[in-house]
C-alpha atoms as a PDB file:
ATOM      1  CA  UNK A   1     -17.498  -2.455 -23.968  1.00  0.00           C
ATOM      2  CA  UNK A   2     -15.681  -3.908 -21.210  1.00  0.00           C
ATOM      3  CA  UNK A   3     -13.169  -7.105 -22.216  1.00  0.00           C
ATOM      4  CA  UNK A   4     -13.035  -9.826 -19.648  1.00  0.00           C
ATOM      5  CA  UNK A   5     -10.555 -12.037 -17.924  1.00  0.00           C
ATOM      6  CA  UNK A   6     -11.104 -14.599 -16.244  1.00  0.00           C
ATOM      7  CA  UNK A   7      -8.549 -16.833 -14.305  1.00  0.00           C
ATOM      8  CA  UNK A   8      -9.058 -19.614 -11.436  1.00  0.00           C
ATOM      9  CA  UNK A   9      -6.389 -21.450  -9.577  1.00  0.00           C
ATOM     10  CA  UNK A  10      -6.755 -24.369  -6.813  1.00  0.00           C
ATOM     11  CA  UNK A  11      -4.306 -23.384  -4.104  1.00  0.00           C
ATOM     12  CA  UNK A  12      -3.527 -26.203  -0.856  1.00  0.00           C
ATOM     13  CA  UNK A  13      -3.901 -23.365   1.561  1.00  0.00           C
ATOM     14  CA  UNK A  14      -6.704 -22.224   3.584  1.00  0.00           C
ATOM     15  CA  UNK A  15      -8.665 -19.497   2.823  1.00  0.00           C
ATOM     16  CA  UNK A  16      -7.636 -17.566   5.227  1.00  0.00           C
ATOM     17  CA  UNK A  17      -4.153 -17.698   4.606  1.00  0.00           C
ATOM     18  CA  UNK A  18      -4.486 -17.409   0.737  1.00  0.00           C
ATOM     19  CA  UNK A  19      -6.856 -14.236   1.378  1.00  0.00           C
ATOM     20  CA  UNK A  20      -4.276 -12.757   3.606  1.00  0.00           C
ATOM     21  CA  UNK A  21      -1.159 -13.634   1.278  1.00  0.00           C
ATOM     22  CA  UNK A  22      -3.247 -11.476  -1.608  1.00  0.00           C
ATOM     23  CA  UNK A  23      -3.999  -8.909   1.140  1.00  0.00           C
ATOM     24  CA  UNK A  24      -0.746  -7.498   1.545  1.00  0.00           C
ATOM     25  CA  UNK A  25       0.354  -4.915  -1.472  1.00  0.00           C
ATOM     26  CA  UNK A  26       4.168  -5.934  -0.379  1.00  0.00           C
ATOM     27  CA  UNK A  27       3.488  -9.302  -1.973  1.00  0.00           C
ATOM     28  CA  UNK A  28       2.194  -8.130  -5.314  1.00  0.00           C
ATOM     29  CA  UNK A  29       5.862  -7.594  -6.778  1.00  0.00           C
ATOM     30  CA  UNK A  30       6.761 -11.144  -6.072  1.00  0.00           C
ATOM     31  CA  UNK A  31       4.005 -12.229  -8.014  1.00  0.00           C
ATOM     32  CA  UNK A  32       4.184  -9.812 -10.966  1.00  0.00           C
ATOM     33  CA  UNK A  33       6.689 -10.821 -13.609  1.00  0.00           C
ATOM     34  CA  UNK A  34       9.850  -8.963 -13.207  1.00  0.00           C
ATOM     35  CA  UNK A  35      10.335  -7.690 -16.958  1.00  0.00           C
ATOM     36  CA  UNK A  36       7.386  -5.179 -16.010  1.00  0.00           C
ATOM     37  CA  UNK A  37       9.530  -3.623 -12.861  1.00  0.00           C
ATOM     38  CA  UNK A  38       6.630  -3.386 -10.725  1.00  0.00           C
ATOM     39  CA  UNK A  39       7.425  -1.314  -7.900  1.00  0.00           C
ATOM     40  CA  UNK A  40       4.855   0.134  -5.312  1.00  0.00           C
ATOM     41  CA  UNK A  41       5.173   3.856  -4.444  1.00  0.00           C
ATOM     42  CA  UNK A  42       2.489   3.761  -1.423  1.00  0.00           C
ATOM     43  CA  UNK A  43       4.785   3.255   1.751  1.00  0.00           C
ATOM     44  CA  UNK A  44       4.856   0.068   3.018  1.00  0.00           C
ATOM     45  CA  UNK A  45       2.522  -1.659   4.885  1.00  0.00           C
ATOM     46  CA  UNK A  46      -0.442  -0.833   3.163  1.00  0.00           C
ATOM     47  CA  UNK A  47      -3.421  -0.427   5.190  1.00  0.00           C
ATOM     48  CA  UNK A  48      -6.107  -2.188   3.085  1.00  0.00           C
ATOM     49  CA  UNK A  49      -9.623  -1.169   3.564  1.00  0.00           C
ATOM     50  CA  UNK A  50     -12.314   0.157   1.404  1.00  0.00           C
ATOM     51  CA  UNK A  51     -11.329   3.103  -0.128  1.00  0.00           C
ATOM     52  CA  UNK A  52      -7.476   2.518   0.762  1.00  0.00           C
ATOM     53  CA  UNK A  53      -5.482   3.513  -2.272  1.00  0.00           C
ATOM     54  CA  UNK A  54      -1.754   2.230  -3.825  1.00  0.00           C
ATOM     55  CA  UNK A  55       0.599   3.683  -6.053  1.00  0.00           C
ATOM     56  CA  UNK A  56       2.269   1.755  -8.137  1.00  0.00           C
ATOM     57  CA  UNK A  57       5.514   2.301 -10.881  1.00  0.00           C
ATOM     58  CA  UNK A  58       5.425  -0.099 -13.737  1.00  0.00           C
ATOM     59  CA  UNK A  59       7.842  -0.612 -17.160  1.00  0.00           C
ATOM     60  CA  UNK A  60       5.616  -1.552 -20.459  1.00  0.00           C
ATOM     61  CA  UNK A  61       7.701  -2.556 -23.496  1.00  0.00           C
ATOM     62  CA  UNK A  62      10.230  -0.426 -21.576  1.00  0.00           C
ATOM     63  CA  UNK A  63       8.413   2.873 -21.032  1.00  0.00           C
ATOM     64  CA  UNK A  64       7.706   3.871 -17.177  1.00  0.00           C
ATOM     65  CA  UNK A  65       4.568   4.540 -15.959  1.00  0.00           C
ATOM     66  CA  UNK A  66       2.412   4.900 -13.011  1.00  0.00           C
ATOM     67  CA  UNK A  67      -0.674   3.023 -11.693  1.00  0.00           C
ATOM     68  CA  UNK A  68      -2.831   4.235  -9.195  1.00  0.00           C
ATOM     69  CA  UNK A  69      -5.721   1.746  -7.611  1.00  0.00           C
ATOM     70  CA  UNK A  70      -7.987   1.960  -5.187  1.00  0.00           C
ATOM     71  CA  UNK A  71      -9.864  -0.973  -3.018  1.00  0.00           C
ATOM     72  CA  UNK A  72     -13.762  -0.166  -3.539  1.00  0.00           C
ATOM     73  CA  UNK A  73     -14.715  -3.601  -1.791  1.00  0.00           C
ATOM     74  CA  UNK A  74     -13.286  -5.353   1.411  1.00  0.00           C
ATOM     75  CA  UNK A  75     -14.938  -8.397   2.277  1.00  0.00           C
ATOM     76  CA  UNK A  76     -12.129 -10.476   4.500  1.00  0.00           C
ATOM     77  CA  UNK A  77     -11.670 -13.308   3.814  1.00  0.00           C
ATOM     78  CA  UNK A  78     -13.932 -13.687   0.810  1.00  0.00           C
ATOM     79  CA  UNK A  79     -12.908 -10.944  -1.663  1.00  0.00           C
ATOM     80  CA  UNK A  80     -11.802  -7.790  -2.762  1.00  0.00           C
ATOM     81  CA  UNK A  81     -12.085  -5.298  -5.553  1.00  0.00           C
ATOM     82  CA  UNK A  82      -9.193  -2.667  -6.989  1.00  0.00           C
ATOM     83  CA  UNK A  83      -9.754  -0.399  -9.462  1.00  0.00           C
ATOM     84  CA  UNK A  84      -7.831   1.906 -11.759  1.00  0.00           C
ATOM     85  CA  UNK A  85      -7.697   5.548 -10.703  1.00  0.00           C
ATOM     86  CA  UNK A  86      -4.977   6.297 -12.784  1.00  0.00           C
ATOM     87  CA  UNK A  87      -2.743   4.188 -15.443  1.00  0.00           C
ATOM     88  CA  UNK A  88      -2.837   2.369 -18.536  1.00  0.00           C
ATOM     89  CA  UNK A  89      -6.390   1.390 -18.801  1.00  0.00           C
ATOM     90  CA  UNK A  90      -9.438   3.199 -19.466  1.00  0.00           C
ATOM     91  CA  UNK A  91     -11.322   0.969 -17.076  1.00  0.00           C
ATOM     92  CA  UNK A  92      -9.308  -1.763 -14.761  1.00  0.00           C
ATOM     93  CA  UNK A  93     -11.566  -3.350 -12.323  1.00  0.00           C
ATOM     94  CA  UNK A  94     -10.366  -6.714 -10.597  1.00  0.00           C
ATOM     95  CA  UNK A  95     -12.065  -8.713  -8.392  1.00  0.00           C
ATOM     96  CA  UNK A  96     -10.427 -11.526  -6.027  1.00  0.00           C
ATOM     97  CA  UNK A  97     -12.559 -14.279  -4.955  1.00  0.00           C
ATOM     98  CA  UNK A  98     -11.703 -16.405  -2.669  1.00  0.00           C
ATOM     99  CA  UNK A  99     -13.068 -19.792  -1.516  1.00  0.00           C
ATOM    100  CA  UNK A 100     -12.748 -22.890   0.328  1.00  0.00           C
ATOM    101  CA  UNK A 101     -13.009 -26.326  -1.342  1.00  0.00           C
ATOM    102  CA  UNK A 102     -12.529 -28.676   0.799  1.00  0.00           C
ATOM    103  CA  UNK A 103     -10.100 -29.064   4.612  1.00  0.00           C
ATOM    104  CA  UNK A 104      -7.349 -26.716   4.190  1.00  0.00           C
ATOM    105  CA  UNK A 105      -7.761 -25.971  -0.003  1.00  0.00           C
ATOM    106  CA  UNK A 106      -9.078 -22.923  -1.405  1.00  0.00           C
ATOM    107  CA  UNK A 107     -10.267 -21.434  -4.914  1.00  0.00           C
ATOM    108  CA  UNK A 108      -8.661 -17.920  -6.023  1.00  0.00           C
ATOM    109  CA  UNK A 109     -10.543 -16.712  -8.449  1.00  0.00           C
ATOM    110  CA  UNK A 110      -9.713 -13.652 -10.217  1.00  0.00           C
ATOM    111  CA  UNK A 111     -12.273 -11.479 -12.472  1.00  0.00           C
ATOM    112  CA  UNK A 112     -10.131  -8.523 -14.801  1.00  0.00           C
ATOM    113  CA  UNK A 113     -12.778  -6.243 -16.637  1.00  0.00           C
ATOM    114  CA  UNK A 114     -10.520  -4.039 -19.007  1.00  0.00           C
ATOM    115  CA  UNK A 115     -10.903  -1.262 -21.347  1.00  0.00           C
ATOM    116  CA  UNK A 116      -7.985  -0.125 -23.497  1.00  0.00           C
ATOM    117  CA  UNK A 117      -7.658   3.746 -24.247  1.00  0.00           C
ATOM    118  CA  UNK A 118      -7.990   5.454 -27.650  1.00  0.00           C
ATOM    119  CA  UNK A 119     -11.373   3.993 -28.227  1.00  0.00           C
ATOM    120  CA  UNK A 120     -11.590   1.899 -31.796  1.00  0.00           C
ATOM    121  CA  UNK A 121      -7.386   2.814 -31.958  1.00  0.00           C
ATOM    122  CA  UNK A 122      -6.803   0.976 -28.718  1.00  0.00           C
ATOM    123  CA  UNK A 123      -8.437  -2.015 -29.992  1.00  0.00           C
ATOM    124  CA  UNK A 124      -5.131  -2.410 -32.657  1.00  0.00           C
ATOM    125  CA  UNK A 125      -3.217  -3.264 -29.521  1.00  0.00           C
ATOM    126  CA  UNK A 126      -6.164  -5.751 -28.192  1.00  0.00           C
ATOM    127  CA  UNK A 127      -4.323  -9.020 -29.566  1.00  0.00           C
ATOM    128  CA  UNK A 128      -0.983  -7.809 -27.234  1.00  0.00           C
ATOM    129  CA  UNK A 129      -2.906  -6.983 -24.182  1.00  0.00           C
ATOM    130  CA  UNK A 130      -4.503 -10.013 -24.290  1.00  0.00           C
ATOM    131  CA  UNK A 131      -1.017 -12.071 -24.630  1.00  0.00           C
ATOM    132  CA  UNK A 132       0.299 -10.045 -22.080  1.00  0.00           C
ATOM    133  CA  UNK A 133      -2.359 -10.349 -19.537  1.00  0.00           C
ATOM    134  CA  UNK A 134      -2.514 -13.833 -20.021  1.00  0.00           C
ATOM    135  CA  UNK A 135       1.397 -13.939 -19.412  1.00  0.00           C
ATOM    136  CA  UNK A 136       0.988 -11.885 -16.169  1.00  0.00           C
ATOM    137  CA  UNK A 137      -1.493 -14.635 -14.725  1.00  0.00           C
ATOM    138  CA  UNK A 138       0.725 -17.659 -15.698  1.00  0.00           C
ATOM    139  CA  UNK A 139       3.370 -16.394 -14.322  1.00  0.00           C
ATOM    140  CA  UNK A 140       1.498 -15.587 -10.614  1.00  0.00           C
ATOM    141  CA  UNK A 141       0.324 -18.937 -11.256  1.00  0.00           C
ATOM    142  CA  UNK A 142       3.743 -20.434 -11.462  1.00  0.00           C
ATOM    143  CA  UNK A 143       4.903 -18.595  -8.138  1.00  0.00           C
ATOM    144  CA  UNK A 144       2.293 -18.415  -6.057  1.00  0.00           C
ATOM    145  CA  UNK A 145       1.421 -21.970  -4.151  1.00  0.00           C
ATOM    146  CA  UNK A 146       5.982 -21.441  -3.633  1.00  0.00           C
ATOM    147  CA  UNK A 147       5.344 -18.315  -2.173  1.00  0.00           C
ATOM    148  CA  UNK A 148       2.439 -19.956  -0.029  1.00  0.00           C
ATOM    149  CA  UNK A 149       4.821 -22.094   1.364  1.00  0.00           C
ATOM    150  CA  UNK A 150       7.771 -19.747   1.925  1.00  0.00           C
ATOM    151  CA  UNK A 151       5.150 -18.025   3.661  1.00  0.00           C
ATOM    152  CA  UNK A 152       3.618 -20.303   5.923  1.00  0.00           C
ATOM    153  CA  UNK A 153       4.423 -23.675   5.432  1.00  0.00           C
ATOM    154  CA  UNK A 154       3.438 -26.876   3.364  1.00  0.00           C
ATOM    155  CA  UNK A 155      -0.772 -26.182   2.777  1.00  0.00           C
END
């Protein structure tokens, strides 16, 4: 059974501006912590579609690996869904939601359903995952209304 994440942030941009910020695979290593030397494989831009898919090199607890995702859903400026092909997880499937609250605000939400593999052995790691993704988020959460405004401006 699926485990579930669930993250949403308040961001003084407008929706489309957030939606395109989150659009662009270049960004994603700005917003990943750097202790898990993220680094996308796909050349640069990224043409994201449905069906478009990235390749990704990441470090966990030191040990390189690759990450493959695909987008299944494209729905500008409202949301998008990547999915594992190949990494880590059994099952990776986030969703990015997007919406506007209010003149120039918007509400990132982000749904993770996860499945560690080794069946009933993975589930001995469960308590680190968990820590970890939870680390991942606060730290995009930390960065990402800067990187905003780098990007275009006060919200």
């Amino acid at each position: 059974m699926p485990h579930l994440l669930q993250v949403s942030q308040r961001l003084l941009h407008p929706v489309e501006q957030v939606f395109d910020f989150f659009s662009r695979a270049e960004n994603l290593a700005a917003i990943t912590p750097p202790s898990l030397g993220f680094e996308i494989l796909t050349p640069l831009p990224v043409d994201m579609r449905a069906g478009a898919q990235i390749d990704y090199r990441i470090r966990l607890h030191g040990w390189p690996m690759k990450w493959r995702t695909r987008i299944t859903e494209w729905d500008p400026p409202h949301r998008f869904i990547d999915l594992q092909e190949r990494g880590p997880y059994a099952l990776w499937e986030h969703t990015h939601r997007f919406r506007s609250d209010g003149p120039g605000a918007t509400v990132m939400d982000d749904e993770v359903r996860y499945e560690l593999p080794f069946g009933v052995l993975g589930l001995v790691a469960l308590p680190l995952v968990r820590r970890q993704l939870r680390g991942i988020f606060a730290f995009r959460r930390a960065t990402v209304e800067q990187l905003l405004r780098d990007t275009y401006g006060s919200g």
